[in-house]
C-alpha atoms as a PDB file:
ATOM      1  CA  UNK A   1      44.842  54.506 113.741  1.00  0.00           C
ATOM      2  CA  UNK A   2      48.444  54.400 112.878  1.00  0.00           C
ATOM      3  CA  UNK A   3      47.949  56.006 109.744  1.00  0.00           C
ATOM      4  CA  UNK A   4      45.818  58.843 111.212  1.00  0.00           C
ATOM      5  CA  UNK A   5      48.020  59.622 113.908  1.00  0.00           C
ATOM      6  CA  UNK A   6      50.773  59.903 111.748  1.00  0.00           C
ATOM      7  CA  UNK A   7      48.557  62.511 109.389  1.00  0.00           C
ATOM      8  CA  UNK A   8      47.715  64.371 112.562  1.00  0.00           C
ATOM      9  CA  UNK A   9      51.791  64.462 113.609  1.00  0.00           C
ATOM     10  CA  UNK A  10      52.302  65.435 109.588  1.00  0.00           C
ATOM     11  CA  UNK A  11      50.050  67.826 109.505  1.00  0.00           C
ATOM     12  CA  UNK A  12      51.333  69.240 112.650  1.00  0.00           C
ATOM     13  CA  UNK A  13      54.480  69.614 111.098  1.00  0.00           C
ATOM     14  CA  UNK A  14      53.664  71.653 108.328  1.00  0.00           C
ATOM     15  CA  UNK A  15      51.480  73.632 110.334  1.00  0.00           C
ATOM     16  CA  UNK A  16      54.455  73.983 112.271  1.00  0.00           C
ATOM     17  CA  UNK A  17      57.160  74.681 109.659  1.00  0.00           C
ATOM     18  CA  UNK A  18      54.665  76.980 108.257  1.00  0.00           C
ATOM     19  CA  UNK A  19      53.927  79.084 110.928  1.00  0.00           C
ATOM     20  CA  UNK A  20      58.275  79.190 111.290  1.00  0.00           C
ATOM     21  CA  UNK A  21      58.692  80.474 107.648  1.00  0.00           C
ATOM     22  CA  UNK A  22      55.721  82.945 108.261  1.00  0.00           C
ATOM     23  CA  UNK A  23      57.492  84.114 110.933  1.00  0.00           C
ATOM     24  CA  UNK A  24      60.817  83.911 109.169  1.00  0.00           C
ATOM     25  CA  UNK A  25      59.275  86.078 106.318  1.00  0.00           C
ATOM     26  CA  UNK A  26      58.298  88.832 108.685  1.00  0.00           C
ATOM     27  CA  UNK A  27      61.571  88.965 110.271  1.00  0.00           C
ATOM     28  CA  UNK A  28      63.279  89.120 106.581  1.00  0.00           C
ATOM     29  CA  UNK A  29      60.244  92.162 105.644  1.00  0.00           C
ATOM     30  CA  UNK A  30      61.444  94.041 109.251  1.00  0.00           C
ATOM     31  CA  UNK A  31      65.529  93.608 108.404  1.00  0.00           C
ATOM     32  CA  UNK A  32      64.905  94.941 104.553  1.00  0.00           C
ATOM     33  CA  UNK A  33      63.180  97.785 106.326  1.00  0.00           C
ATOM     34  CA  UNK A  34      65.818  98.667 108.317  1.00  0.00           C
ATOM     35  CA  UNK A  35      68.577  98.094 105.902  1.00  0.00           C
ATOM     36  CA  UNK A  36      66.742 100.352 103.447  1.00  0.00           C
ATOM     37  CA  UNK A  37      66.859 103.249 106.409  1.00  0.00           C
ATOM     38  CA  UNK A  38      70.942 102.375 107.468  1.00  0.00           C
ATOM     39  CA  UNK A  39      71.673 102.532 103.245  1.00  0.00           C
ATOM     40  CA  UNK A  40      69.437 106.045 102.920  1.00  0.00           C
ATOM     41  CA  UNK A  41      71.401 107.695 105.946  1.00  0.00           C
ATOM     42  CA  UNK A  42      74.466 106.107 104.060  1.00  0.00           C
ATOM     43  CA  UNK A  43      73.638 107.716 101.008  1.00  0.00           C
ATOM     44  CA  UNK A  44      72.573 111.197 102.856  1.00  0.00           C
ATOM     45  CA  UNK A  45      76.443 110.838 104.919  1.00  0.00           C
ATOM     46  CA  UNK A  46      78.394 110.253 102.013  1.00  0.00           C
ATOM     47  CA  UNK A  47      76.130 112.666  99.748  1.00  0.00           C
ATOM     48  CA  UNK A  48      78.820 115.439  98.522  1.00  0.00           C
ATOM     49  CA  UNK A  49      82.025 114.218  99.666  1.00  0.00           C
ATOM     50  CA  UNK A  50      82.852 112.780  96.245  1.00  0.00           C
ATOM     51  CA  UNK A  51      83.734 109.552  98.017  1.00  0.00           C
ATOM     52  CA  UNK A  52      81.720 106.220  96.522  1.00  0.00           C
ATOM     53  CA  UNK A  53      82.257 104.235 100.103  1.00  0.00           C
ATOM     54  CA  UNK A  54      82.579 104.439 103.645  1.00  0.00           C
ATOM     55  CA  UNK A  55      86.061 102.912 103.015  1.00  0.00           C
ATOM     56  CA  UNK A  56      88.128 105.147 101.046  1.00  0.00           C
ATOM     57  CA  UNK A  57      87.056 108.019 103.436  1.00  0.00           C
ATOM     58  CA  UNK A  58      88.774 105.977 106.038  1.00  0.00           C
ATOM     59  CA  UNK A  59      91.740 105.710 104.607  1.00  0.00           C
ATOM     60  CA  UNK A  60      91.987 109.311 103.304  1.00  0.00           C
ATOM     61  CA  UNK A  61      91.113 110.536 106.546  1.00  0.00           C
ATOM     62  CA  UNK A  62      93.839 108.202 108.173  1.00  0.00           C
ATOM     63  CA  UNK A  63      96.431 109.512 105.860  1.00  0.00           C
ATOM     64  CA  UNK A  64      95.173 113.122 106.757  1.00  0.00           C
ATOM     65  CA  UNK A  65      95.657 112.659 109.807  1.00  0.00           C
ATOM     66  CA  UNK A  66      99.273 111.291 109.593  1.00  0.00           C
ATOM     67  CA  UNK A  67     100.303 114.150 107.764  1.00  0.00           C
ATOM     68  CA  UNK A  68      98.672 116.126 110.231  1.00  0.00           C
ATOM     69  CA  UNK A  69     100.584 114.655 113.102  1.00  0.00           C
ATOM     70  CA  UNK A  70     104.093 114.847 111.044  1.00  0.00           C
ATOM     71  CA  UNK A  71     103.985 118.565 110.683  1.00  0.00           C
ATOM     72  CA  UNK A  72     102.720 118.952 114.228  1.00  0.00           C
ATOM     73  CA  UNK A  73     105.810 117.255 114.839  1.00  0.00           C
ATOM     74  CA  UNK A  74     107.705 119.544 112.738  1.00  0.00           C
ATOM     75  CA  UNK A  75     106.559 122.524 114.268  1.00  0.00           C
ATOM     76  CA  UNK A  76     106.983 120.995 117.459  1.00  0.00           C
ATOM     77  CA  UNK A  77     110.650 121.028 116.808  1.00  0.00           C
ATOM     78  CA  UNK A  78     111.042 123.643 115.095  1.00  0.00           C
ATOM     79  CA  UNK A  79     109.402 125.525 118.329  1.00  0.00           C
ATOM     80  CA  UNK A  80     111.877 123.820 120.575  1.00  0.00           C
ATOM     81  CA  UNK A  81     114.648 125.115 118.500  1.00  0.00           C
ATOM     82  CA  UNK A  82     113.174 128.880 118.897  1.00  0.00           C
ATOM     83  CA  UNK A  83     113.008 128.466 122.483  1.00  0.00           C
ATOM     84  CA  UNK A  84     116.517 127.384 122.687  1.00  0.00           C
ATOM     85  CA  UNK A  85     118.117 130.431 120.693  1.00  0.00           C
ATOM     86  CA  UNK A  86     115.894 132.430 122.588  1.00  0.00           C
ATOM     87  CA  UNK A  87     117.251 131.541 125.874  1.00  0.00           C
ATOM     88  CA  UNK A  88     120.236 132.393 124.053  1.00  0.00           C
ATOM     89  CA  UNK A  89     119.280 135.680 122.995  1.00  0.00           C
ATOM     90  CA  UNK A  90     120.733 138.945 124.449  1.00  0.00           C
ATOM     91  CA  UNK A  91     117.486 140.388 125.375  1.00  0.00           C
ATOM     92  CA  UNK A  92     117.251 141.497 129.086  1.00  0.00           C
ATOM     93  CA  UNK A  93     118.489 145.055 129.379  1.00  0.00           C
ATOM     94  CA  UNK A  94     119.418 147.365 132.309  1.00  0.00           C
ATOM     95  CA  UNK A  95     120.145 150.950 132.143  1.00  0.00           C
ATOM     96  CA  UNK A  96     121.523 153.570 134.503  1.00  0.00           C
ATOM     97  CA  UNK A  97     122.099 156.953 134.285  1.00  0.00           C
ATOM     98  CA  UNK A  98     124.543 158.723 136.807  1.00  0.00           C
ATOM     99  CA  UNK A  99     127.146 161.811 137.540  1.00  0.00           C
ATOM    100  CA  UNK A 100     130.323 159.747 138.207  1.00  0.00           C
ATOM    101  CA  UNK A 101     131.404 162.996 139.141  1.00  0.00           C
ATOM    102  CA  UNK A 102     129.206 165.047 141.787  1.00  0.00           C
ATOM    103  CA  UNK A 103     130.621 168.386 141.909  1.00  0.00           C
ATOM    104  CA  UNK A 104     129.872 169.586 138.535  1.00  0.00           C
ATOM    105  CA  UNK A 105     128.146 168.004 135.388  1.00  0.00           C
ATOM    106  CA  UNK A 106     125.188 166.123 134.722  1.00  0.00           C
ATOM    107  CA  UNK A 107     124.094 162.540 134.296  1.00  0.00           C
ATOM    108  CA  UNK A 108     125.526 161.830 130.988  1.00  0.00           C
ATOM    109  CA  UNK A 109     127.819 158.783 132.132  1.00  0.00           C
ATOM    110  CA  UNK A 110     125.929 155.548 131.647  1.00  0.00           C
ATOM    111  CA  UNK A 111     126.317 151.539 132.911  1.00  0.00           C
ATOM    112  CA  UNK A 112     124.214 149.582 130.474  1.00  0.00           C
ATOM    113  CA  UNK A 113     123.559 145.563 130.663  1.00  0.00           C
ATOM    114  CA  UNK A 114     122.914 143.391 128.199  1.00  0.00           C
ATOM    115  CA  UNK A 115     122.437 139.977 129.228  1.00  0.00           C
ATOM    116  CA  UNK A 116     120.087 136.763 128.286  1.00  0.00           C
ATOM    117  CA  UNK A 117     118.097 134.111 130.210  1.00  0.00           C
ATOM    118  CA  UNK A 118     121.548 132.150 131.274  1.00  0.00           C
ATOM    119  CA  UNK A 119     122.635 135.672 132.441  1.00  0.00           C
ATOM    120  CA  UNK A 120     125.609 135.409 129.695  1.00  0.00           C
ATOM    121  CA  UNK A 121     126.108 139.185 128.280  1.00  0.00           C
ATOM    122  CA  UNK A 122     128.065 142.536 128.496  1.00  0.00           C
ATOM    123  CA  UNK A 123     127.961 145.509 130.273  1.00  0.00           C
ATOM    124  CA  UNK A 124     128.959 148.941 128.545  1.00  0.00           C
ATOM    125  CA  UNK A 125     129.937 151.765 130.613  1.00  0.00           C
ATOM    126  CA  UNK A 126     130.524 155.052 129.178  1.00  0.00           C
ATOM    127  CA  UNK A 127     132.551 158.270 131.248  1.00  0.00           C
ATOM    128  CA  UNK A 128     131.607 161.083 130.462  1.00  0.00           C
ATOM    129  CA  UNK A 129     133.716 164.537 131.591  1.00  0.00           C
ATOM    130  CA  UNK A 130     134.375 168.083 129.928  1.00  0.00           C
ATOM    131  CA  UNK A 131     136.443 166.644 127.413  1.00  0.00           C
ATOM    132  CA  UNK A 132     135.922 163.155 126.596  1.00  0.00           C
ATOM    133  CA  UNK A 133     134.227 160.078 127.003  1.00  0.00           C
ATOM    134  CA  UNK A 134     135.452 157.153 127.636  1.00  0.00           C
ATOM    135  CA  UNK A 135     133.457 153.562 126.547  1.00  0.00           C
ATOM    136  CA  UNK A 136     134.664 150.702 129.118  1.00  0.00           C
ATOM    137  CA  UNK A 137     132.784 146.923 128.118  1.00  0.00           C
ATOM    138  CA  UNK A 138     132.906 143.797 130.691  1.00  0.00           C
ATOM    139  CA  UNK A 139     131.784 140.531 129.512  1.00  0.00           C
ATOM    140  CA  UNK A 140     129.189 138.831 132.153  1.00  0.00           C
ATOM    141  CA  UNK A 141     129.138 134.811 132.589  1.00  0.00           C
ATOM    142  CA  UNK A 142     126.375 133.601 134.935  1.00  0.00           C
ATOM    143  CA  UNK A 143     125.882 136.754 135.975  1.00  0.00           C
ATOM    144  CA  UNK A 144     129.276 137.705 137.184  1.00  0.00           C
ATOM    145  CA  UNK A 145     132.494 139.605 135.307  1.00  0.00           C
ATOM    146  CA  UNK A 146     135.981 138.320 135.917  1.00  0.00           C
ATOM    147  CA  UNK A 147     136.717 142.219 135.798  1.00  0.00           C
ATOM    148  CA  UNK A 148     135.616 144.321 139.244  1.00  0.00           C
ATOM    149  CA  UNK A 149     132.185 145.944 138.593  1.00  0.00           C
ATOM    150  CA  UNK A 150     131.475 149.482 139.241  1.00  0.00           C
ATOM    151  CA  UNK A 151     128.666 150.178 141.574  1.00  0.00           C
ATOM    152  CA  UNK A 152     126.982 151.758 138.816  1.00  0.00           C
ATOM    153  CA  UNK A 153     127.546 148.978 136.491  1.00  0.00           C
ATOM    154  CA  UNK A 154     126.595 145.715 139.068  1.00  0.00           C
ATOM    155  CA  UNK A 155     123.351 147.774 139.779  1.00  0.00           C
ATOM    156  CA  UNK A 156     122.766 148.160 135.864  1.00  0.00           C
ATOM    157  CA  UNK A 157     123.508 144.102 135.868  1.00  0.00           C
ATOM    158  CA  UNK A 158     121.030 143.764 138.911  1.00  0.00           C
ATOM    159  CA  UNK A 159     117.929 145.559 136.965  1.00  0.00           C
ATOM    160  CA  UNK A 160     118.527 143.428 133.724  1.00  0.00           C
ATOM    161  CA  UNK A 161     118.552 140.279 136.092  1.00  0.00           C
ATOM    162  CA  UNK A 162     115.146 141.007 137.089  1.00  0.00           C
ATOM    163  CA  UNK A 163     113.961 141.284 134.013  1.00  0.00           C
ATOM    164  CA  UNK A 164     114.954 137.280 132.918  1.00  0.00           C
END
């Protein structure tokens, strides 16, 4: 009986191990499968980008990107820069006509401001009578002139102020 039982158990065994590597077989069958479908859409992702692996497209698209973010960087800068000039820039103008003179003539004197964002600039003032004109300038710092201002001329000031 010793000898039987121990076919029995042996046989059990194999039957055992059998039914594992039948098992084991399917699962290998069901992982080719789906290996075979990951490698087609593989193929069909990489089809026409001249690129032979998943890889090298990495790494080109990496150093794409770098260079991407260096001139984005550059322009970054190099937008900073405008904005700084222009803050500098002489851009925000007031004009006023007028008669200094209210008898007789017409409004041919002027008070004109040029000034930027920091209100930094110049005003211009020009006379004008019968016989001549006369052209006055007044540099402006922060908005104010260490020479007096005409009425004419701070109100010329005052309209390119609201304009910054």
């Amino acid at each position: 009986m010793d000898t039987m039982m121990q076919d029995q158990v042996l046989w059990m065994v194999v039957g055992v191990l059998l039914l594992l590597t039948v098992i084991l077989f399917i699962m290998i069958l069901v992982q080719a499968s789906r290996l075979k479908k990951l490698r087609l859409k593989y193929n069909d992702m990489m089809d026409g980008t001249g690129v032979k692996n998943l890889e090298e497209l990495i790494i080109e698209m990496k150093e794409h990107i770098y260079a991407l973010q260096e001139g984005q960087s550059e322009h970054t800068q190099a937008i900073q820069g405008l904005n700084t000039k222009m803050k500098k820039t002489k851009s925000n103008i007031g004009f006023l006509r007028y008669n200094p003179f209210r008898d007789n003539g017409s409004d041919l004197s002027f008070s004109l401001a040029i000034v930027n964002e920091e209100q930094d600039g110049i005003v211009l003032s020009g006379l004008h009578s019968r016989d001549n004109t006369y052209v006055y300038a007044k540099p402006i710092e922060e908005g104010k002139s260490k020479y007096v201002l005409s009425p004419e001329e701070e109100e010329a000031l005052s309209l390119a102020e609201r304009k910054a």
